[in-house]
Protein backbone atom coordinates (compact mmCIF):
# COMPACT_ATOMS: atom_id res chain seq x y z
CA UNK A 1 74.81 -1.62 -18.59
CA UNK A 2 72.29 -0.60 -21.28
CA UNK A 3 73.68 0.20 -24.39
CA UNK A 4 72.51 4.05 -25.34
CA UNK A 5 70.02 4.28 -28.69
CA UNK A 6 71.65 5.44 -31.47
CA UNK A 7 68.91 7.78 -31.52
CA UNK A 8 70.15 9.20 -28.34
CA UNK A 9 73.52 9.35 -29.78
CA UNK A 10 72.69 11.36 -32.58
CA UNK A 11 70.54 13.63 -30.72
CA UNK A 12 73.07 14.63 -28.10
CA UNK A 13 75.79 15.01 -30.93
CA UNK A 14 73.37 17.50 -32.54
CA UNK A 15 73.17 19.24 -29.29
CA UNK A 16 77.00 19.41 -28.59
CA UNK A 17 77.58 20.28 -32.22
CA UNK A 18 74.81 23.70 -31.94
CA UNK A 19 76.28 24.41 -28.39
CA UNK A 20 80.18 24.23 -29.87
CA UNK A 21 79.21 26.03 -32.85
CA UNK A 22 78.00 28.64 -30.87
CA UNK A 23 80.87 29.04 -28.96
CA UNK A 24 83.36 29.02 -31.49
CA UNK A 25 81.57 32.43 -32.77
CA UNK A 26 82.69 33.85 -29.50
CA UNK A 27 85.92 33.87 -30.79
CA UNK A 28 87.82 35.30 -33.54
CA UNK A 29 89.92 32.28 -35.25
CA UNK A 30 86.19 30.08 -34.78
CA UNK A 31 84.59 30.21 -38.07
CA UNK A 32 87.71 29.59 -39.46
CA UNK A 33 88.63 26.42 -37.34
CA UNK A 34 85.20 25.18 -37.81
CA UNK A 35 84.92 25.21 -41.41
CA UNK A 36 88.38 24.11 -41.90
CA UNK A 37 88.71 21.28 -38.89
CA UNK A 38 85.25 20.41 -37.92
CA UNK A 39 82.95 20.65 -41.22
CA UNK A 40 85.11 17.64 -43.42
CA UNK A 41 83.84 15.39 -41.53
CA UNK A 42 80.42 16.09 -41.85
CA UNK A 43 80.86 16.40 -45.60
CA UNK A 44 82.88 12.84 -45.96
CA UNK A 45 79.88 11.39 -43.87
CA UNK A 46 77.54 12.91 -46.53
CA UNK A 47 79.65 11.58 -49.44
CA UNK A 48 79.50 8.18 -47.46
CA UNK A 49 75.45 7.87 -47.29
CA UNK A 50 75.27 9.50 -51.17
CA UNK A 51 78.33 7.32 -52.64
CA UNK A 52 75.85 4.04 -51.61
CA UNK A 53 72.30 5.52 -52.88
CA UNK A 54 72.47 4.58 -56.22
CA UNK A 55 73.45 1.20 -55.49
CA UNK A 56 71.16 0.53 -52.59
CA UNK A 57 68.55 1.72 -54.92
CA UNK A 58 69.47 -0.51 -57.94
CA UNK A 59 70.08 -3.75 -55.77
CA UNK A 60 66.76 -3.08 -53.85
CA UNK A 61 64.69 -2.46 -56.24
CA UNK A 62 65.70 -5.32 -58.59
CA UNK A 63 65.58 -7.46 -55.86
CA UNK A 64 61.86 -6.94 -55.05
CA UNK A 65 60.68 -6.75 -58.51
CA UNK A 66 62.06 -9.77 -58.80
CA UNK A 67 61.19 -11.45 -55.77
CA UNK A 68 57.83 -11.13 -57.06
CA UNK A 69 56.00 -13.63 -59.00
CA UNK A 70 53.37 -11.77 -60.46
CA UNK A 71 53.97 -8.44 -62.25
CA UNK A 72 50.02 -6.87 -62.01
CA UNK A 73 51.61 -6.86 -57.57
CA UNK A 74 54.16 -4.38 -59.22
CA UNK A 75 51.38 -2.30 -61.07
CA UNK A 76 49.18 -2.41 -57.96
CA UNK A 77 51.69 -1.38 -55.24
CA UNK A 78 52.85 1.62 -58.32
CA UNK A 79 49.16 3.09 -58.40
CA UNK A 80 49.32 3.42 -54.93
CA UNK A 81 52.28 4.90 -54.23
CA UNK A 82 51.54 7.59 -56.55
CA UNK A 83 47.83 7.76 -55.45
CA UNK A 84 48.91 8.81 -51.70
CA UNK A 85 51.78 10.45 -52.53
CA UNK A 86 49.96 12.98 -54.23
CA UNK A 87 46.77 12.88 -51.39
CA UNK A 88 50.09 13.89 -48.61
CA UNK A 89 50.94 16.57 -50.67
CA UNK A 90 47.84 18.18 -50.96
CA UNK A 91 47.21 17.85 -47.49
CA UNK A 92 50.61 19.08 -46.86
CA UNK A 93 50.36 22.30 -48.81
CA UNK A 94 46.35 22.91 -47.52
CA UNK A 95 47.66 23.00 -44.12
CA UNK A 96 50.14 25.60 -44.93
CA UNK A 97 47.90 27.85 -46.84
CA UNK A 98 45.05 27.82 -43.94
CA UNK A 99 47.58 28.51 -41.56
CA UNK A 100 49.38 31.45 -43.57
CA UNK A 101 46.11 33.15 -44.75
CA UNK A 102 45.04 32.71 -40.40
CA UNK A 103 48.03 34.13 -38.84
CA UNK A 104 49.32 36.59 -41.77
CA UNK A 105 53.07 36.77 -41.28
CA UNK A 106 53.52 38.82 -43.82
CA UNK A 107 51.65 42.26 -42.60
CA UNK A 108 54.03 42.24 -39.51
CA UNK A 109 57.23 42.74 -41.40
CA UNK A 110 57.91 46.64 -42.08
CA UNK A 111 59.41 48.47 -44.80
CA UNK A 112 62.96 48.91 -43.44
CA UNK A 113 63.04 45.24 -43.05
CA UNK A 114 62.14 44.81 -46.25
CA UNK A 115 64.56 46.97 -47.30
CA UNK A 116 67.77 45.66 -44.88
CA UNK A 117 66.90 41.73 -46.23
CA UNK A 118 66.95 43.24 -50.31
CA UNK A 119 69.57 45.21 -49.49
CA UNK A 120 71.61 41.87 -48.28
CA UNK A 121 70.26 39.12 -49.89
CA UNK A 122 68.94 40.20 -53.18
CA UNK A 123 71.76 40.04 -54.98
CA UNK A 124 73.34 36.95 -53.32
CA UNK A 125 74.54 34.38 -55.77
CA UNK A 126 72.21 31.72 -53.85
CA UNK A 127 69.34 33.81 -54.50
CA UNK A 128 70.42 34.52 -58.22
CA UNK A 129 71.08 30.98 -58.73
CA UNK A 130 67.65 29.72 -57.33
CA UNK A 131 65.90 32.06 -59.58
CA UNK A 132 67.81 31.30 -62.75
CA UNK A 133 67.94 27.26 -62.26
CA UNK A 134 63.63 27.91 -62.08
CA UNK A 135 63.52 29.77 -65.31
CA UNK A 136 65.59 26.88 -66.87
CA UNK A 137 62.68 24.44 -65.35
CA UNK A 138 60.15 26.99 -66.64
CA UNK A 139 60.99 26.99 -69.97
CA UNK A 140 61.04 23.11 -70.52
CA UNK A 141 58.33 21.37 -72.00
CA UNK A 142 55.63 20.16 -71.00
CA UNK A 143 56.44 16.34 -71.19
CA UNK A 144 60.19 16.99 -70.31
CA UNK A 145 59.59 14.99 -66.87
CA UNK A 146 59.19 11.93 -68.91
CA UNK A 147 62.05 12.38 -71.06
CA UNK A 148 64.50 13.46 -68.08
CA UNK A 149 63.23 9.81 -66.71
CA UNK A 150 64.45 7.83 -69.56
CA UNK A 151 68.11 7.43 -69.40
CA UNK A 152 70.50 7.36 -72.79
CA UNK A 153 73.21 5.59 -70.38
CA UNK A 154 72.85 3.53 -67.45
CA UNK A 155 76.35 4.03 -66.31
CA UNK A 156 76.08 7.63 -66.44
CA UNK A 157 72.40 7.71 -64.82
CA UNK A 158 74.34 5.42 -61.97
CA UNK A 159 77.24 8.24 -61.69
CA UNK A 160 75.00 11.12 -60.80
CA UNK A 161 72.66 11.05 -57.91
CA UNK A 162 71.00 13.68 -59.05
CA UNK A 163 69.38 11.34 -61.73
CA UNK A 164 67.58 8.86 -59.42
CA UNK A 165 64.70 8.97 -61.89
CA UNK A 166 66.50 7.32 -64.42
CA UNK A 167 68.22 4.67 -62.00
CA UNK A 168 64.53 4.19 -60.67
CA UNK A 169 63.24 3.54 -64.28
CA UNK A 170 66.03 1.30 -65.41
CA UNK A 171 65.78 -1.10 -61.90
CA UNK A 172 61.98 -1.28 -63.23
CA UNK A 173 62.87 -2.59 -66.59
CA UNK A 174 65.80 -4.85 -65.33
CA UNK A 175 63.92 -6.14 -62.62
CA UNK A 176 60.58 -6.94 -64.90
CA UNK A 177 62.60 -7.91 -67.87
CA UNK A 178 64.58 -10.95 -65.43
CA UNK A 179 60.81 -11.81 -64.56
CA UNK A 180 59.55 -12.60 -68.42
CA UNK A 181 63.28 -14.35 -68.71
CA UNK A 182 61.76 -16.94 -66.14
CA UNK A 183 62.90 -17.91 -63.24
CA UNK A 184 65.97 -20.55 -64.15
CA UNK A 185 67.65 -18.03 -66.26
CA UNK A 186 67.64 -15.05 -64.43
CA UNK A 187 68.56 -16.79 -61.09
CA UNK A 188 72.36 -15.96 -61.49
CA UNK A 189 71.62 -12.52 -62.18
CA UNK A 190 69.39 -12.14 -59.46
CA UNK A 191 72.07 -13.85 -56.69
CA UNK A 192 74.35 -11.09 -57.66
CA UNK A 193 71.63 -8.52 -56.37
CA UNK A 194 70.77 -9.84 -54.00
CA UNK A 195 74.25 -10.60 -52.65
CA UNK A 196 74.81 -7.09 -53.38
CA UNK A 197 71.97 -5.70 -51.54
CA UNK A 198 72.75 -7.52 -48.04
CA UNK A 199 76.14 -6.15 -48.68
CA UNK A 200 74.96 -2.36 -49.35
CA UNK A 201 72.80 -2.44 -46.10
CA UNK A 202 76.05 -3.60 -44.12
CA UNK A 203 77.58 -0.60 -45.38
CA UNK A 204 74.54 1.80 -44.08
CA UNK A 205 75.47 -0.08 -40.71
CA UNK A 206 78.96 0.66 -40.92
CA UNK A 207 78.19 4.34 -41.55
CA UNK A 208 75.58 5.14 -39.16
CA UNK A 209 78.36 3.84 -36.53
CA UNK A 210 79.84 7.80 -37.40
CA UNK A 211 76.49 9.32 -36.94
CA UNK A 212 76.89 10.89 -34.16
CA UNK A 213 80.55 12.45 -34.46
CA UNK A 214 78.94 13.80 -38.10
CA UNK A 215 75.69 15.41 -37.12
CA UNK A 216 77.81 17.02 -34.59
CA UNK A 217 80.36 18.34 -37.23
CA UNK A 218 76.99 19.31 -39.60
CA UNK A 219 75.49 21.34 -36.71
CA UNK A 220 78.46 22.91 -35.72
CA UNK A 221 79.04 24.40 -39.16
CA UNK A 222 75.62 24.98 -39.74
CA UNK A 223 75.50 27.31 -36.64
CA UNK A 224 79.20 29.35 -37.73
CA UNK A 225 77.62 30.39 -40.61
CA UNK A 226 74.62 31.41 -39.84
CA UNK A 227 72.67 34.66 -40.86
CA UNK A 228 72.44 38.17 -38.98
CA UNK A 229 70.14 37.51 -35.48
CA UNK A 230 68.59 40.52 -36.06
CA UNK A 231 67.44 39.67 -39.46
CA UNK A 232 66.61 35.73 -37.93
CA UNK A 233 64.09 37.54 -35.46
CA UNK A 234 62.47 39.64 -38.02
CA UNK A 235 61.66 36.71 -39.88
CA UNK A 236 60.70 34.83 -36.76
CA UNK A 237 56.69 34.82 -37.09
CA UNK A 238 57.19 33.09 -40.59
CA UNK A 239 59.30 30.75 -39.55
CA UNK A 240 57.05 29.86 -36.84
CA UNK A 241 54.26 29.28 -39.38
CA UNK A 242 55.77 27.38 -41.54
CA UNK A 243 57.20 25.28 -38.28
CA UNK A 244 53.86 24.73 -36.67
CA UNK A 245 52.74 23.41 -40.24
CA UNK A 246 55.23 21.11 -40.42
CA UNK A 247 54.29 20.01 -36.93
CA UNK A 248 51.07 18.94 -37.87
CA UNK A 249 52.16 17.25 -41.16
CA UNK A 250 53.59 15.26 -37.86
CA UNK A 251 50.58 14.51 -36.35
CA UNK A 252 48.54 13.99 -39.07
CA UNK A 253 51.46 11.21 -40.45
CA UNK A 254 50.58 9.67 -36.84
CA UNK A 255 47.01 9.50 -36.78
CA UNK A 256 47.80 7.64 -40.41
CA UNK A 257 49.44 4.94 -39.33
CA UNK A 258 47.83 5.06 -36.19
CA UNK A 259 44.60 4.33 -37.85
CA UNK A 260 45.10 2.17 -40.58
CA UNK A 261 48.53 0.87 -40.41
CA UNK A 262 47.22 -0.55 -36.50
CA UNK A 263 51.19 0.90 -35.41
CA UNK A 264 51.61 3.25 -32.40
CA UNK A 265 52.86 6.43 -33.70
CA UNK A 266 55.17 6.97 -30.91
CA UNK A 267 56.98 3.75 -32.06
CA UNK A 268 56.92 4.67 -35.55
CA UNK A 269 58.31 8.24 -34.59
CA UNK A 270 60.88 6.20 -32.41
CA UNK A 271 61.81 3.77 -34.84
CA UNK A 272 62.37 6.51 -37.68
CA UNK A 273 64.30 8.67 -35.50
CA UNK A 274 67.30 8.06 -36.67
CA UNK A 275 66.70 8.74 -40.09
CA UNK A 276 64.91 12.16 -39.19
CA UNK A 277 67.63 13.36 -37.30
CA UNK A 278 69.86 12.83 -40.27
CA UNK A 279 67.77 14.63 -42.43
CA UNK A 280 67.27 17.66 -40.41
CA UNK A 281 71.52 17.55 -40.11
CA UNK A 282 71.93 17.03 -43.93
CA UNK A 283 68.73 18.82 -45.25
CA UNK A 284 68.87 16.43 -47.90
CA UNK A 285 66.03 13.25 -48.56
CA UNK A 286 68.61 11.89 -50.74
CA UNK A 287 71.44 11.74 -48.94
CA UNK A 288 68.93 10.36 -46.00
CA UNK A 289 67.65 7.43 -47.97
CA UNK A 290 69.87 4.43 -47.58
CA UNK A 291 68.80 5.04 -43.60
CA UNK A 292 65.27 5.18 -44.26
CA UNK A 293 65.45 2.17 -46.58
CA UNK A 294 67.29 0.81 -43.78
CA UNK A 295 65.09 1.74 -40.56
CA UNK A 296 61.89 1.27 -42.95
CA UNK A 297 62.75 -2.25 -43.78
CA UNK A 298 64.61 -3.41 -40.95
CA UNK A 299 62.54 -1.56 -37.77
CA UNK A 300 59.25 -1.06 -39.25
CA UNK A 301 58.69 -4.01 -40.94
CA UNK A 302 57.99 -3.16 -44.53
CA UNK A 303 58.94 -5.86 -46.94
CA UNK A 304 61.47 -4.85 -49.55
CA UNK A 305 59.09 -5.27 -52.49
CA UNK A 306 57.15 -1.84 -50.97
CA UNK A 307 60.24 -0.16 -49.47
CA UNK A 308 62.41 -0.61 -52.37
CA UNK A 309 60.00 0.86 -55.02
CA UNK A 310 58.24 3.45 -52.43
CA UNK A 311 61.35 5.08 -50.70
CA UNK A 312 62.80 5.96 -53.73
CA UNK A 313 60.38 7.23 -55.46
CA UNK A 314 59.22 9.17 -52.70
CA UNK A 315 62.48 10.51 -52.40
CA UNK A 316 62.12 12.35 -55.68
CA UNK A 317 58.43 12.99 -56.14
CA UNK A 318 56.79 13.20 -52.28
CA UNK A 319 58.15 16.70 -50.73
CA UNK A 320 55.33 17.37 -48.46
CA UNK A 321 57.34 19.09 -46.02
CA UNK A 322 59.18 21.18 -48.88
CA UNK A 323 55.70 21.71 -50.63
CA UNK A 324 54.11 23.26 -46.95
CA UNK A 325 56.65 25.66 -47.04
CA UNK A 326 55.94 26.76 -50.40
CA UNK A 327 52.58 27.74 -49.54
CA UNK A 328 53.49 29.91 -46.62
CA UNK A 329 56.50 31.50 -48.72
CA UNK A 330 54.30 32.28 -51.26
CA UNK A 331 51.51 34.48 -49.42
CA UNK A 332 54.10 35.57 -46.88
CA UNK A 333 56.00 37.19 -50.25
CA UNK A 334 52.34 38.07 -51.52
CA UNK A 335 51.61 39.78 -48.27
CA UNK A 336 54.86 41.61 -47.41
CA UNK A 337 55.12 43.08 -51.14
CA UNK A 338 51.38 43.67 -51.38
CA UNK A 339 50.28 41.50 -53.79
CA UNK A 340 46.83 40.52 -53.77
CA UNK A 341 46.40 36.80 -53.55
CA UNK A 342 42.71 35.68 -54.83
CA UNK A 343 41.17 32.09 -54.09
CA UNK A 344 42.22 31.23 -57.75
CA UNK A 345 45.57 32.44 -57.05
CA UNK A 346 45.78 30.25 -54.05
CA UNK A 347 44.29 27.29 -55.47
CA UNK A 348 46.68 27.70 -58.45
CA UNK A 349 49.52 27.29 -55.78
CA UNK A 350 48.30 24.06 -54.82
CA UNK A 351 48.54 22.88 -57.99
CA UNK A 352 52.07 24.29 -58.89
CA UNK A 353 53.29 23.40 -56.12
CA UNK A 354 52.02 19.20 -56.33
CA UNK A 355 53.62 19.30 -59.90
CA UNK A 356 56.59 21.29 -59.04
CA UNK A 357 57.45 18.40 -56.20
CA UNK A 358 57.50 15.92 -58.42
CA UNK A 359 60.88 15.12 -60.21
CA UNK A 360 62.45 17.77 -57.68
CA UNK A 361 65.96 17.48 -56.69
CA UNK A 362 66.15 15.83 -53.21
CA UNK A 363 68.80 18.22 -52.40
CA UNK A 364 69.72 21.37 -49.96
CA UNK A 365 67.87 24.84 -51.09
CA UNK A 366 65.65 22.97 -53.85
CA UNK A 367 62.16 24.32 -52.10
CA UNK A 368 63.65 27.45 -53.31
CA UNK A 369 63.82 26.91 -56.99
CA UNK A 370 59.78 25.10 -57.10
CA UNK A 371 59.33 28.44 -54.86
CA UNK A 372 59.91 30.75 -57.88
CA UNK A 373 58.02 28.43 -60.21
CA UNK A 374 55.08 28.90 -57.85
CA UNK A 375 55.08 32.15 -57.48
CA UNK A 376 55.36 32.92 -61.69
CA UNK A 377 52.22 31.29 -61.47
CA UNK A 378 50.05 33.51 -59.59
CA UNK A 379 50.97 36.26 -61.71
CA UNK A 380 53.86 37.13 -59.50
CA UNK A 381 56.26 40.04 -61.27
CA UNK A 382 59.21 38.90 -62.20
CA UNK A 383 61.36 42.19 -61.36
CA UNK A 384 60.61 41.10 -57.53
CA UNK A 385 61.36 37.76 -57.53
CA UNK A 386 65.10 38.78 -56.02
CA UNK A 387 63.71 40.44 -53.29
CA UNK A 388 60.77 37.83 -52.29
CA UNK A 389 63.54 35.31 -52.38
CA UNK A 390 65.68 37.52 -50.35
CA UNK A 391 62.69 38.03 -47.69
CA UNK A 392 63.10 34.62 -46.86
CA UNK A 393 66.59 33.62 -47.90
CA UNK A 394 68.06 34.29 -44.27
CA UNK A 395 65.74 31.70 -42.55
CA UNK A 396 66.12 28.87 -45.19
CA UNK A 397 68.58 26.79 -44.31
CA UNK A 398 66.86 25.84 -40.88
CA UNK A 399 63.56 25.96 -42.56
CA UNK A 400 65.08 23.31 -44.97
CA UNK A 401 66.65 21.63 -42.11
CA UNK A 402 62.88 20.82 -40.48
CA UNK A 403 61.00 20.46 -43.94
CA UNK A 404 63.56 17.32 -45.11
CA UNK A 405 62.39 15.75 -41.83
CA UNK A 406 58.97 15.59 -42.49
CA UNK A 407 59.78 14.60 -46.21
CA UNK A 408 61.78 11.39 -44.81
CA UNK A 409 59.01 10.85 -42.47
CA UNK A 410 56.20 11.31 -44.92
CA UNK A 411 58.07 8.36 -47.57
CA UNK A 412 58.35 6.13 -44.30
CA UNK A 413 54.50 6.94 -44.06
CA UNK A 414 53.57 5.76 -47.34
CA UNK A 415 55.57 3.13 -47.43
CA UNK A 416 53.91 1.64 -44.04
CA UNK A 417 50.56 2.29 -45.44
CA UNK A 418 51.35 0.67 -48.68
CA UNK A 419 52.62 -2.17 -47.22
CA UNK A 420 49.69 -2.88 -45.04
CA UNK A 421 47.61 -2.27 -47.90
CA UNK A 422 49.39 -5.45 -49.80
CA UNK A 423 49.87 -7.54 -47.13
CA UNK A 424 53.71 -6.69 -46.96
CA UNK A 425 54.43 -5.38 -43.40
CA UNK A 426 55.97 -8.31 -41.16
CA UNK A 427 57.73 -7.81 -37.86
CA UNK A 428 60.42 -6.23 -37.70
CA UNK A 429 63.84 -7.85 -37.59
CA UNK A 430 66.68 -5.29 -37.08
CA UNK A 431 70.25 -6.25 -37.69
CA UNK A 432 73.43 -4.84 -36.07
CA UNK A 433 76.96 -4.22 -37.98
CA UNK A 434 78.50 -7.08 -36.17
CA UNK A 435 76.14 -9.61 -36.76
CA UNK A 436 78.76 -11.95 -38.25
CA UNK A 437 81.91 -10.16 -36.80
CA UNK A 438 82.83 -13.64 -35.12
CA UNK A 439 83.03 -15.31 -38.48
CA UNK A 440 85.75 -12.94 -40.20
CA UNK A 441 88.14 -12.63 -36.59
């Protein structure tokens, strides 16, 4: 008998987890036995993938820095990584802005709906918390970026994974500093990390075996504690906007690698799967990446001097999905409150929003923080930045949910195209966890 996918797995725990969740609101002790029984293990799976980030990322990348013989490959592969990250995103957030400014969202939503989501959300501490975390951002300087890349501590840039910058920048300077040390000397040093990289991709094996059990448990508590239907309908054209944008992020990812990566999208879709499904469960890029290092490498094809350097990076500066949405939230605000949005103001969003991606936290509810940067921008008043926040604050968890997918899938992009680019995308050569099983029983 066919083993099932683990694609399949993972969709049909999602499925059971929504379809559970939704009956445990049914009745009275549910929310409860959810969030106290059935949520844990989503969170420990979670801690799992984000306890082995930091050192996939620092054996990875060390290993294909210095796997290379010639540092200018490094600069090269660098300058275009950064090159097409920033072309995605400005694709990304075009596409959301044309589709906003066609279907106008906004002018359907009336005043007593207006009123009900202030009245609820404005003075939530998400919403409060989102809009003081993007004055702090606001008021840094203009170079800060480069500073907060630059870590004082390696250990304690290693203990946080919300400073994969600074891990990113030290691998660099490791990894090029055991090239100028020559090959002889840094070949002990460079058996470690590599040792320790076979070892860390084991351990994404071992994990994903839980997949399915914790995308169910994610789902499940994601449904419990969801918003107000009523309010979820109101919001419903929006959502659908910013959905169908996202969908053609999708297809325009596929006609990518369709084109110059020679791939058939529906095998790259297929192949990524797994990874995309987590994302949409954990609504987080970073706690996603050791699986799309994993399927990237491993499925795809992309050597491990691309993936190791790309992924990451794109993990931290490449939100296309995140920076769609911030186009549509922005005129959706703009038109629901009334506030004229001129071609200035619009192309001023485009570029907020391609600097605000970059150093962003790959984390749940972070589109919402870059979303209050980008609205200051236009001119936006500040006394109404609770309430546009709150107009959209019901519908952004599964909006986050769908815009980490394309995020995952728009690193995996880049990293393909990359690769082909350099000459580094080989067949692929998947391993399983038990690969060696019959050597250790």
């Amino acid at each position: 008998m066919k083993k099932l996918e683990l694609h399949w797995k993972i969709l049909i725990g999602m499925l059971i987890g929504i379809l559970f969740g939704f009956a445990m609101t049914q009745v009275s002790w549910g929310v409860d036995f959810v969030t106290d029984w059935i949520k844990p293990f989503g969170t420990i799976f979670i801690k799992l993938l984000k306890l082995i980030a930091i050192p996939l990322i620092l054996a990875s990348l060390i290993k294909g820095i210095s796997d290379l013989k010639d540092i200018s490959k490094f600069k090269n592969i660098g300058l275009r990584t950064i090159a097409i990250y920033v072309m995605t995103t400005i694709v990304a957030i075009t596409i959301g802005l044309v589709l906003v400014n066609l279907t106008k969202p906004g002018d359907g939503i009336s005043e007593e709906t207006i009123n009900q989501l202030t009245s609820t959300y404005a003075t939530d501490s998400g919403v409060t918390s989102k809009i003081a975390e993007a004055t702090q951002q606001k008021n840094a300087g203009p170079l800060s970026f480069l500073e907060d890349m630059v870590p004082d501590n390696a250990m304690k840039a290693m203990s946080d994974n919300g400073l994969m910058l600074q891990v990113i920048f030290f691998s660099i300077f490791l990894g090029i500093s055991m090239l100028l040390v020559g090959e002889e000397k840094a070949a002990p040093l460079k058996n470690i990390f590599d040792s320790l990289n076979e070892v860390v991709l084991k351990m994404v094996d071992l994990i994903m075996l839980s997949a399915p059990y914790a995308v169910f448990a994610l789902l499940a508590s994601v449904v419990v504690s969801s918003s107000d239907p009523d309010l979820l309908l109101a919001l419903l054209k929006y959502a659908l906007v910013v959905v169908v944008g996202l969908i053609l992020m999708v297809v325009f990812y596929c006609i990518v690698v369709a084109v110059y990566a020679k791939k058939n999208p529906f095998w790259f879709l297929k192949q990524m799967s797994p990874a995309q499904l987590l994302a949409f469960s954990t609504s987080s890029s970073a706690a996603t990446l050791p699986v799309t290092m994993e399927r990237v490498e491993e499925h795809i094809g992309v050597d491990k001097e691309v993936s190791s350097f790309v992924l990451p990076v794109g993990a931290t500066i490449n939100m296309d999905g995140t920076s769609l949405y911030q186009g549509v939230a922005a005129v959706f605000i703009a038109q629901a409150l009334s506030f004229d949005l001129t071609l200035a103001d619009q192309l001023t969003i485009v570029l907020t929003a391609l600097l605000a991606s970059i150093g962003s936290a790959a984390v749940p509810g972070a589109g919402m923080v870059m979303l209050v940067i980008v609205l200051e921008s236009v001119g936006f008043p500040a006394d109404k930045f609770a309430v546009g926040l709150a107009l959209i604050f019901a519908v952004d968890r599964p909006l986050d949910m769908a815009r980490t997918v394309i995020n995952v899938t728009g690193d995996a992009t880049v990293s393909t195209v990359v690769a082909k680019s350099v000459g580094k995308l080989h067949e692929p050569n998947p391993k399983e966890w038990d690969d060696h099983l019959e050597e250790v029983i």
